[in-house]
PDB file of N, CA and C in Angstrom:
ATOM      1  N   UNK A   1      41.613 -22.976  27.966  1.00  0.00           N
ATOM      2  CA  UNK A   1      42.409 -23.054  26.753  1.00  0.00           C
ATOM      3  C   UNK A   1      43.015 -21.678  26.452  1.00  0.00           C
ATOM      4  N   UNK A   2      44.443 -21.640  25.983  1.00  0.00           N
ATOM      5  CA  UNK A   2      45.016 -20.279  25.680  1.00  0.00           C
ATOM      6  C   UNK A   2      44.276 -19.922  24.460  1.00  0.00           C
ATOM      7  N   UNK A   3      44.780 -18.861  24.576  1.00  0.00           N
ATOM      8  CA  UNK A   3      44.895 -17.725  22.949  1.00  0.00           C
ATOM      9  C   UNK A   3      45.371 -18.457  21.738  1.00  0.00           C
ATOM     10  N   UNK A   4      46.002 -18.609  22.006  1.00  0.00           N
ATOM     11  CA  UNK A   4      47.683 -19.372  21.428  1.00  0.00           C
ATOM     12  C   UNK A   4      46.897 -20.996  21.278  1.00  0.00           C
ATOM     13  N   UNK A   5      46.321 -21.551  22.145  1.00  0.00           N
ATOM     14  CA  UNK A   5      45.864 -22.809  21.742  1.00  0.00           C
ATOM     15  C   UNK A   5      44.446 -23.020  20.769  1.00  0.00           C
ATOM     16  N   UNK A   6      43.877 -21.758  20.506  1.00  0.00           N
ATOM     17  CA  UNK A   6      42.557 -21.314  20.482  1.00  0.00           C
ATOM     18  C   UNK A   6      43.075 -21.464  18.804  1.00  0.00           C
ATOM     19  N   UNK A   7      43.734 -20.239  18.810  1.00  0.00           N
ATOM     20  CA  UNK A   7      44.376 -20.249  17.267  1.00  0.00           C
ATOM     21  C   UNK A   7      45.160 -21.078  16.375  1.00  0.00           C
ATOM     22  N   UNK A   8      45.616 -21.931  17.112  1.00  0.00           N
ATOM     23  CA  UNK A   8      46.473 -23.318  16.219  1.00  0.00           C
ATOM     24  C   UNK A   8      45.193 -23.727  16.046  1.00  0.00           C
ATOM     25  N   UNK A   9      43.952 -24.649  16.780  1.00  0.00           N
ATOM     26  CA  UNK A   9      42.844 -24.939  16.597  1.00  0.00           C
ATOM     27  C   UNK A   9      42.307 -24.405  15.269  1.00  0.00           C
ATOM     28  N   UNK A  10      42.061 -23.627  15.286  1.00  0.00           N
ATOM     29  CA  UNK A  10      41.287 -22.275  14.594  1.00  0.00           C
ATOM     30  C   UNK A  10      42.273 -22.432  13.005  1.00  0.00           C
ATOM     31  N   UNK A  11      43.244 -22.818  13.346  1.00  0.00           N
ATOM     32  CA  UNK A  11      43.960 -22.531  11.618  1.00  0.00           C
ATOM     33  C   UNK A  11      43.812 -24.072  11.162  1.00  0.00           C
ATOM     34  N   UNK A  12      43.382 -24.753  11.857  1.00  0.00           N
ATOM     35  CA  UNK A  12      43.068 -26.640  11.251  1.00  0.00           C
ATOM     36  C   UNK A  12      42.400 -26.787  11.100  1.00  0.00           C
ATOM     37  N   UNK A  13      41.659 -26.049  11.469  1.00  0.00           N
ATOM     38  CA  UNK A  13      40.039 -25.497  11.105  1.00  0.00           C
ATOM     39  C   UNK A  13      39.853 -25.390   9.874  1.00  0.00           C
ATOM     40  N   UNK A  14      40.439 -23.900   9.751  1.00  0.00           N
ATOM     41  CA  UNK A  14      40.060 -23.426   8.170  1.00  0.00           C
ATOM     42  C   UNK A  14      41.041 -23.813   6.834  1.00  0.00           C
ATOM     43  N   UNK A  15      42.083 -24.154   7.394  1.00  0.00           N
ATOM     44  CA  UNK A  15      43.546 -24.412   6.638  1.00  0.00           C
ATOM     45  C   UNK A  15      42.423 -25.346   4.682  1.00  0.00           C
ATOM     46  N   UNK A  16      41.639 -26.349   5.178  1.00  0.00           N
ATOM     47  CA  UNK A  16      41.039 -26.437   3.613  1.00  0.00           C
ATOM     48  C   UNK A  16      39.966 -25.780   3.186  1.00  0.00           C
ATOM     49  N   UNK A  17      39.570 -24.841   3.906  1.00  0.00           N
ATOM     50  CA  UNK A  17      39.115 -23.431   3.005  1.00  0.00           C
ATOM     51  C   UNK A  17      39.947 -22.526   2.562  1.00  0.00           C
ATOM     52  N   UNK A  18      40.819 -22.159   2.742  1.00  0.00           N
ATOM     53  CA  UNK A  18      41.891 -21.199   2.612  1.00  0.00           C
ATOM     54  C   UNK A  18      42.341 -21.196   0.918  1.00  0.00           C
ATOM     55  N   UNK A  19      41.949 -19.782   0.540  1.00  0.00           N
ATOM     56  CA  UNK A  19      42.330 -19.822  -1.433  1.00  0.00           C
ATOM     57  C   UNK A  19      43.743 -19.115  -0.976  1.00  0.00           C
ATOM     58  N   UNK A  20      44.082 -18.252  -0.139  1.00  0.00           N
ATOM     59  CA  UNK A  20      45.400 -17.615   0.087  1.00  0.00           C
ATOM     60  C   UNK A  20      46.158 -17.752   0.825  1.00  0.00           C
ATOM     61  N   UNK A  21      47.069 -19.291   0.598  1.00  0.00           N
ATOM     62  CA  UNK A  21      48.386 -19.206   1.242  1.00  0.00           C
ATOM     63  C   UNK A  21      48.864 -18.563   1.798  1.00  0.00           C
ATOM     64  N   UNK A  22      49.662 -17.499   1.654  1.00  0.00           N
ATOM     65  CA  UNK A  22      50.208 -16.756   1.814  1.00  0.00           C
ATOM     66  C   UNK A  22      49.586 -15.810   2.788  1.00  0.00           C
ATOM     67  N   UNK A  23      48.456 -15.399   3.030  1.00  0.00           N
ATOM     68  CA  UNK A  23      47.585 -14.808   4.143  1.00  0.00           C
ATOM     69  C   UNK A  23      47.688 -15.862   4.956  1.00  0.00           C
ATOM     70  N   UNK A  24      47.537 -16.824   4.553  1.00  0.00           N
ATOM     71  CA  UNK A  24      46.794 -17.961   5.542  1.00  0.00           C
ATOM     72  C   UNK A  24      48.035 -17.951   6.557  1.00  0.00           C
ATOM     73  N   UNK A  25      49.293 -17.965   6.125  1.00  0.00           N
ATOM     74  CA  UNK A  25      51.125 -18.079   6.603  1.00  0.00           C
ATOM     75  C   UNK A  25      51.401 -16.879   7.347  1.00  0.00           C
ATOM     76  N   UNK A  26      50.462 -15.524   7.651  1.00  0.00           N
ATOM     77  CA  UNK A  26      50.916 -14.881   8.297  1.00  0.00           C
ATOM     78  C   UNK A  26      49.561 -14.702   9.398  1.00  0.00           C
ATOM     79  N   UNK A  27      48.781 -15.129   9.047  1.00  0.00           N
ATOM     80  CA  UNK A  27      47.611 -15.675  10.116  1.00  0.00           C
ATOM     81  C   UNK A  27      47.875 -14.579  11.236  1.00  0.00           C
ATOM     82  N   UNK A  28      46.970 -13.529  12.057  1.00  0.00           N
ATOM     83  CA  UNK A  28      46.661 -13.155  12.968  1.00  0.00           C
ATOM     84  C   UNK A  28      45.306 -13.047  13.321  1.00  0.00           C
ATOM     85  N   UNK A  29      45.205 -12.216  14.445  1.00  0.00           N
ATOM     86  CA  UNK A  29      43.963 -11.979  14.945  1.00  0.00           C
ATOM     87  C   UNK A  29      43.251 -10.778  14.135  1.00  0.00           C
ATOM     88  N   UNK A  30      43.919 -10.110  13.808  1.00  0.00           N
ATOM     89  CA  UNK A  30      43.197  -9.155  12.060  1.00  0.00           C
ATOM     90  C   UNK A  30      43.099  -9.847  10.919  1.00  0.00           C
ATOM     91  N   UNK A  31      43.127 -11.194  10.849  1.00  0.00           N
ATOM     92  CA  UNK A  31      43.320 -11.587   9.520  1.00  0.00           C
ATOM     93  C   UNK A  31      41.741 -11.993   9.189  1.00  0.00           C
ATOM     94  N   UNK A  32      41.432 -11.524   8.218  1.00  0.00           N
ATOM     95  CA  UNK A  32      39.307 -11.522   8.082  1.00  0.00           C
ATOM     96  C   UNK A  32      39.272 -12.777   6.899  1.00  0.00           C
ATOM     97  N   UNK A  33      38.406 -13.852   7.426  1.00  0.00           N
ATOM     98  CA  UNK A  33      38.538 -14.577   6.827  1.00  0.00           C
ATOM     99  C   UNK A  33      37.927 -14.636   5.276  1.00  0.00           C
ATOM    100  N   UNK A  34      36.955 -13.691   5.031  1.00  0.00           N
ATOM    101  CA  UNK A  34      36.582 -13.280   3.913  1.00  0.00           C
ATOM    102  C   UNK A  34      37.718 -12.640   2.998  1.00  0.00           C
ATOM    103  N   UNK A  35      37.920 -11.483   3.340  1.00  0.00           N
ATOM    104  CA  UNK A  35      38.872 -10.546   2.659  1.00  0.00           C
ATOM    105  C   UNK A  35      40.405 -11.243   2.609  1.00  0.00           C
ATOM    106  N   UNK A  36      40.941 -11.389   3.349  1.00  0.00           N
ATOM    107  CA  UNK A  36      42.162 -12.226   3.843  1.00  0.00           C
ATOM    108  C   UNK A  36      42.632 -13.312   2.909  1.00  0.00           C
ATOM    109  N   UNK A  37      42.102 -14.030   3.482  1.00  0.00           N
ATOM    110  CA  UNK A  37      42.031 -15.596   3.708  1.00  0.00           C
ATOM    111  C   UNK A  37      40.966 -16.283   2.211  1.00  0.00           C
ATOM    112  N   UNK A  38      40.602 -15.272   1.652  1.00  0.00           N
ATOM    113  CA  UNK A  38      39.768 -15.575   0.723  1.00  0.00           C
ATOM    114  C   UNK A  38      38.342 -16.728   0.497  1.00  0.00           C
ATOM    115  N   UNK A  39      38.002 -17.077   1.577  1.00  0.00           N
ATOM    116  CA  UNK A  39      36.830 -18.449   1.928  1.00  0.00           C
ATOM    117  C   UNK A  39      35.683 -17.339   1.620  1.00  0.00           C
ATOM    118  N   UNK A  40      35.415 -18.030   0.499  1.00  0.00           N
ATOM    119  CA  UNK A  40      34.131 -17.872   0.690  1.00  0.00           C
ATOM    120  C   UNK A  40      32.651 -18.264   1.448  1.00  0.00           C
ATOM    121  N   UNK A  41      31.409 -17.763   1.199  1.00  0.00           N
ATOM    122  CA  UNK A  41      30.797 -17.149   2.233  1.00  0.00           C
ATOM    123  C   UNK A  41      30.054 -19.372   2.859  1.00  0.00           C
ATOM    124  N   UNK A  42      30.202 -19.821   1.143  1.00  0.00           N
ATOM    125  CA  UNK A  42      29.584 -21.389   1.329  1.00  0.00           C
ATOM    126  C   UNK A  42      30.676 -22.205   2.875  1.00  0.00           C
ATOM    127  N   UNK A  43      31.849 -21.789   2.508  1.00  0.00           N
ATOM    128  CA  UNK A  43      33.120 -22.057   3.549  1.00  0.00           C
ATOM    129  C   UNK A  43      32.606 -21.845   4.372  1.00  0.00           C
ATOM    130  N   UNK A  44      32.343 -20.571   4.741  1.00  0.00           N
ATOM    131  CA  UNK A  44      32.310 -20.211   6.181  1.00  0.00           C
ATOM    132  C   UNK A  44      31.465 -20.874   7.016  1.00  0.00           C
ATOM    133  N   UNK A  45      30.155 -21.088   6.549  1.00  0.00           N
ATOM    134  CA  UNK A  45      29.494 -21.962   7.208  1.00  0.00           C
ATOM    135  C   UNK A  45      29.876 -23.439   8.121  1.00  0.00           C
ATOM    136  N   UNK A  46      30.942 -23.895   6.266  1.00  0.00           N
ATOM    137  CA  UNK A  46      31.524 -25.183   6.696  1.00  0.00           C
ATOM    138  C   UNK A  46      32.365 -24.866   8.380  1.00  0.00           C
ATOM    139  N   UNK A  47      33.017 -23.591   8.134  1.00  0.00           N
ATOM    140  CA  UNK A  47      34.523 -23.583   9.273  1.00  0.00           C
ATOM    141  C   UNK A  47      32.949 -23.515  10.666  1.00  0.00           C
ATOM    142  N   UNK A  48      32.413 -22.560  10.745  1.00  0.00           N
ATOM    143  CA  UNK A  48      31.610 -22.482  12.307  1.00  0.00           C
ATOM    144  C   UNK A  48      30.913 -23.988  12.255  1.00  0.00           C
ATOM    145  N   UNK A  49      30.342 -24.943  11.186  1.00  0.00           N
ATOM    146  CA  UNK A  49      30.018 -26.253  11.463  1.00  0.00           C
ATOM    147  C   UNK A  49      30.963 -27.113  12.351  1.00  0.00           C
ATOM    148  N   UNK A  50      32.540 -26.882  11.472  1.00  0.00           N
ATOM    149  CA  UNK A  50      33.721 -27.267  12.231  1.00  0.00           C
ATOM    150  C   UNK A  50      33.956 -26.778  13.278  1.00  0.00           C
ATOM    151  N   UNK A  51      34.133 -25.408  13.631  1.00  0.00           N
ATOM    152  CA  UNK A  51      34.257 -24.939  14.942  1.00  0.00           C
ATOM    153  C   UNK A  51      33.500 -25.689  15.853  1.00  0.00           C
ATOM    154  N   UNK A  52      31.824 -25.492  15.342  1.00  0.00           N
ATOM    155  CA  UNK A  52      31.064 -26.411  16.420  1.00  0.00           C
ATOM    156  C   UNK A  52      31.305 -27.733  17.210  1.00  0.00           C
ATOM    157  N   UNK A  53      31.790 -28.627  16.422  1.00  0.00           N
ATOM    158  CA  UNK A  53      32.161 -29.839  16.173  1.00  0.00           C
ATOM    159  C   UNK A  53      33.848 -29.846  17.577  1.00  0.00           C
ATOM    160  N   UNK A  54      34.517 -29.410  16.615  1.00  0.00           N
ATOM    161  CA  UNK A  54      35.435 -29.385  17.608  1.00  0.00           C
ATOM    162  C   UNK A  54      35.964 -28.899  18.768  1.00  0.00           C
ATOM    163  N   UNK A  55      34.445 -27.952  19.310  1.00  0.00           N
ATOM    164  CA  UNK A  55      34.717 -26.850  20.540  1.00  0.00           C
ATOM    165  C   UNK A  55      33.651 -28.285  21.338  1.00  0.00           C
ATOM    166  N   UNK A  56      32.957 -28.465  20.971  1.00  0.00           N
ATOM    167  CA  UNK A  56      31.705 -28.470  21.329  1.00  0.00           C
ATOM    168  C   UNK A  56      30.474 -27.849  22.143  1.00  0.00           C
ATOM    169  N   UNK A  57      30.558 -26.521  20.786  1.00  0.00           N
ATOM    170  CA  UNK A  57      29.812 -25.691  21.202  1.00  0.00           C
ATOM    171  C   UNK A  57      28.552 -25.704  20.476  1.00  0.00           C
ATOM    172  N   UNK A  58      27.733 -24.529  20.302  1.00  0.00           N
ATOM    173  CA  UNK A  58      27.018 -24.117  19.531  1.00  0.00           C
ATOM    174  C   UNK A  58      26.812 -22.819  19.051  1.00  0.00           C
ATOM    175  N   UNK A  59      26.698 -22.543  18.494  1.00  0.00           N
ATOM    176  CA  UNK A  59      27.291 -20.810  17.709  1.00  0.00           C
ATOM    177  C   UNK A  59      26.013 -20.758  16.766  1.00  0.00           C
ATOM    178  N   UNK A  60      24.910 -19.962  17.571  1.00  0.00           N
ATOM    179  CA  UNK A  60      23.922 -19.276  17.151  1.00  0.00           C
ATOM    180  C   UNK A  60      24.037 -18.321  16.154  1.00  0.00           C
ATOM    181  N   UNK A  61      23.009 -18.104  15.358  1.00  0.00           N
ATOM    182  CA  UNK A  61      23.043 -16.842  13.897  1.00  0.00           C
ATOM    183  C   UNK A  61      23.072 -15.350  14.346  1.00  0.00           C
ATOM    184  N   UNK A  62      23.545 -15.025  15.194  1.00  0.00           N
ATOM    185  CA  UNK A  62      23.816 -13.568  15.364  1.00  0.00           C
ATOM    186  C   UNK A  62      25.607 -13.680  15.294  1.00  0.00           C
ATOM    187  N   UNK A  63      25.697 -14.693  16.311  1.00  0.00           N
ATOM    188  CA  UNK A  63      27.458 -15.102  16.380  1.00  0.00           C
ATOM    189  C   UNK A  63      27.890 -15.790  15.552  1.00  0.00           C
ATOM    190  N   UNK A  64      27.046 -16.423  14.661  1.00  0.00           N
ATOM    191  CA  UNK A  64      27.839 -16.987  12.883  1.00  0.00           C
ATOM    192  C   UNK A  64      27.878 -15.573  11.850  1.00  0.00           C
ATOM    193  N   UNK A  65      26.757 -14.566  12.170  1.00  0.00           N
ATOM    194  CA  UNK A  65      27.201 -13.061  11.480  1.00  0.00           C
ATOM    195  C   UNK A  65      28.625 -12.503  11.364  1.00  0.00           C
ATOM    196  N   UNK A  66      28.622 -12.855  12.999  1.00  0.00           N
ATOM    197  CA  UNK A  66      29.867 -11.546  13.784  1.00  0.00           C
ATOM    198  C   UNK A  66      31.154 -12.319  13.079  1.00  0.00           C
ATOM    199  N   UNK A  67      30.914 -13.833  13.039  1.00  0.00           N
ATOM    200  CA  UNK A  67      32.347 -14.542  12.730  1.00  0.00           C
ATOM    201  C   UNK A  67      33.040 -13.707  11.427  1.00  0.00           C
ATOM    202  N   UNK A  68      33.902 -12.823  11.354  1.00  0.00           N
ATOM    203  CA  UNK A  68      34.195 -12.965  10.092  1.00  0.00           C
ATOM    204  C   UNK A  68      35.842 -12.899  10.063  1.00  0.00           C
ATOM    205  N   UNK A  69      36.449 -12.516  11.549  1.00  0.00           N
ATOM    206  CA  UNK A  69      37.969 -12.785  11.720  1.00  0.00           C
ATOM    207  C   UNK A  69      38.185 -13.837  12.690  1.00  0.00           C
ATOM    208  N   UNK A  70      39.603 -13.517  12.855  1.00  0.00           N
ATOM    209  CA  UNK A  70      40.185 -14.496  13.909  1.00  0.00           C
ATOM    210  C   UNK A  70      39.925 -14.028  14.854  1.00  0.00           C
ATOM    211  N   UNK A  71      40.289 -12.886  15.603  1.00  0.00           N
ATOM    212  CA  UNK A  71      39.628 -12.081  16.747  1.00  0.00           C
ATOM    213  C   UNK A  71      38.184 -12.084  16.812  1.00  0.00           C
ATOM    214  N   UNK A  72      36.821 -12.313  15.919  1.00  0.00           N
ATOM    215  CA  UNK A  72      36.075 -12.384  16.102  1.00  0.00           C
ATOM    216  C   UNK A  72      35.521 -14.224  16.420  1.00  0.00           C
ATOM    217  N   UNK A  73      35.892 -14.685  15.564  1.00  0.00           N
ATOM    218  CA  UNK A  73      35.465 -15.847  15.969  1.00  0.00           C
ATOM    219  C   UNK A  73      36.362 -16.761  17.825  1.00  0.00           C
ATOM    220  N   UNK A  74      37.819 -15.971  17.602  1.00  0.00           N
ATOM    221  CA  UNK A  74      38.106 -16.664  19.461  1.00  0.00           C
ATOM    222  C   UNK A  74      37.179 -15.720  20.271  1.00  0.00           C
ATOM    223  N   UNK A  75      36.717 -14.472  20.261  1.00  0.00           N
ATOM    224  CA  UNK A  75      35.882 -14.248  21.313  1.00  0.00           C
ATOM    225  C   UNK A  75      34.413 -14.512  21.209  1.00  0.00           C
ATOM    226  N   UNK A  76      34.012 -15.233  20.294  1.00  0.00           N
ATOM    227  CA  UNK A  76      32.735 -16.284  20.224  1.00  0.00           C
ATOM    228  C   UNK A  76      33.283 -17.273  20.842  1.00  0.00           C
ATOM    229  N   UNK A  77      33.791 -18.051  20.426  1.00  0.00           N
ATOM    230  CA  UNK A  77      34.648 -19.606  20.856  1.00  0.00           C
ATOM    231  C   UNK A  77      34.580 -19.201  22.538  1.00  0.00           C
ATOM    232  N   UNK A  78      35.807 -18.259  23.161  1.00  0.00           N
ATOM    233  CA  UNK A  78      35.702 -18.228  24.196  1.00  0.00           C
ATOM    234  C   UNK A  78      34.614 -18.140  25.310  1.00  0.00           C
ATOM    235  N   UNK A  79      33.729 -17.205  24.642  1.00  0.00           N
ATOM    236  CA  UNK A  79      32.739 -16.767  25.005  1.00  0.00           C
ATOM    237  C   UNK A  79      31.633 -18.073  24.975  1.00  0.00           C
ATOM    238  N   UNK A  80      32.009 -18.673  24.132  1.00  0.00           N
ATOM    239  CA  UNK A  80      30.324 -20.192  24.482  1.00  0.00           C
ATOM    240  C   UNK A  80      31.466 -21.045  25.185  1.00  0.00           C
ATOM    241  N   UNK A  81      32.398 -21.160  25.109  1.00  0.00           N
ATOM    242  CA  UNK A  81      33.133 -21.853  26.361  1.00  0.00           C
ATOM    243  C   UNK A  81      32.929 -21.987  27.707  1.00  0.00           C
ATOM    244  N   UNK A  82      33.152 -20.045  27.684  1.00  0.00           N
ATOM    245  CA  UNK A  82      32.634 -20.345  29.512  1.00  0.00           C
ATOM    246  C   UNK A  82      31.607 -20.428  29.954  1.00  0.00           C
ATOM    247  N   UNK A  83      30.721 -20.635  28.822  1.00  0.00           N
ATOM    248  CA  UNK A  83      28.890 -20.675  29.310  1.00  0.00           C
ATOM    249  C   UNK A  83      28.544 -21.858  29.244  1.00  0.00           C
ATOM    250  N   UNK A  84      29.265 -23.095  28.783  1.00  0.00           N
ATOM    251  CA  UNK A  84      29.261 -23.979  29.271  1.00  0.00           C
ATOM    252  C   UNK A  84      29.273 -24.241  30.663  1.00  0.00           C
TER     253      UNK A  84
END
């Protein structure tokens, strides 16, 4: 799966956690989903539940820590991908 496919994923993901539009509309790989994107911390859980779900992965509590951008969560994603 691309970068590019990783991240459309990744924004359908979080798109109904999202309090900031407008962050959410310029979406990158710096964009922190806390600070950013404004989801709070109850969200976040929800989005790596979702991630799980739709990777079909599993994303252990050291790598639900690290999640807190877009760049952090595709190189989790990628990363339990190929260890499949």
């Amino acid at each position: 799966m691309t970068k590019e496919a990783l991240i459309a994923k990744l924004k359908e993901i979080i798109k109904p956690y999202v309090q900031d539009e407008q962050a959410f509309n310029n979406l990158s790989e710096d964009t922190d989903f806390i600070k950013d994107l404004k989801i709070n911390s109850a969200n976040l859980v929800d989005v790596v539940l979702d991630v799980e779900d739709e990777f079909d992965i599993e994303i252990d509590n050291d790598s639900m820590e690290k999640m807190l951008s877009v760049k952090a969560a595709i190189e989790i994603i990628e990363a339990k991908l190929a260890a499949k």
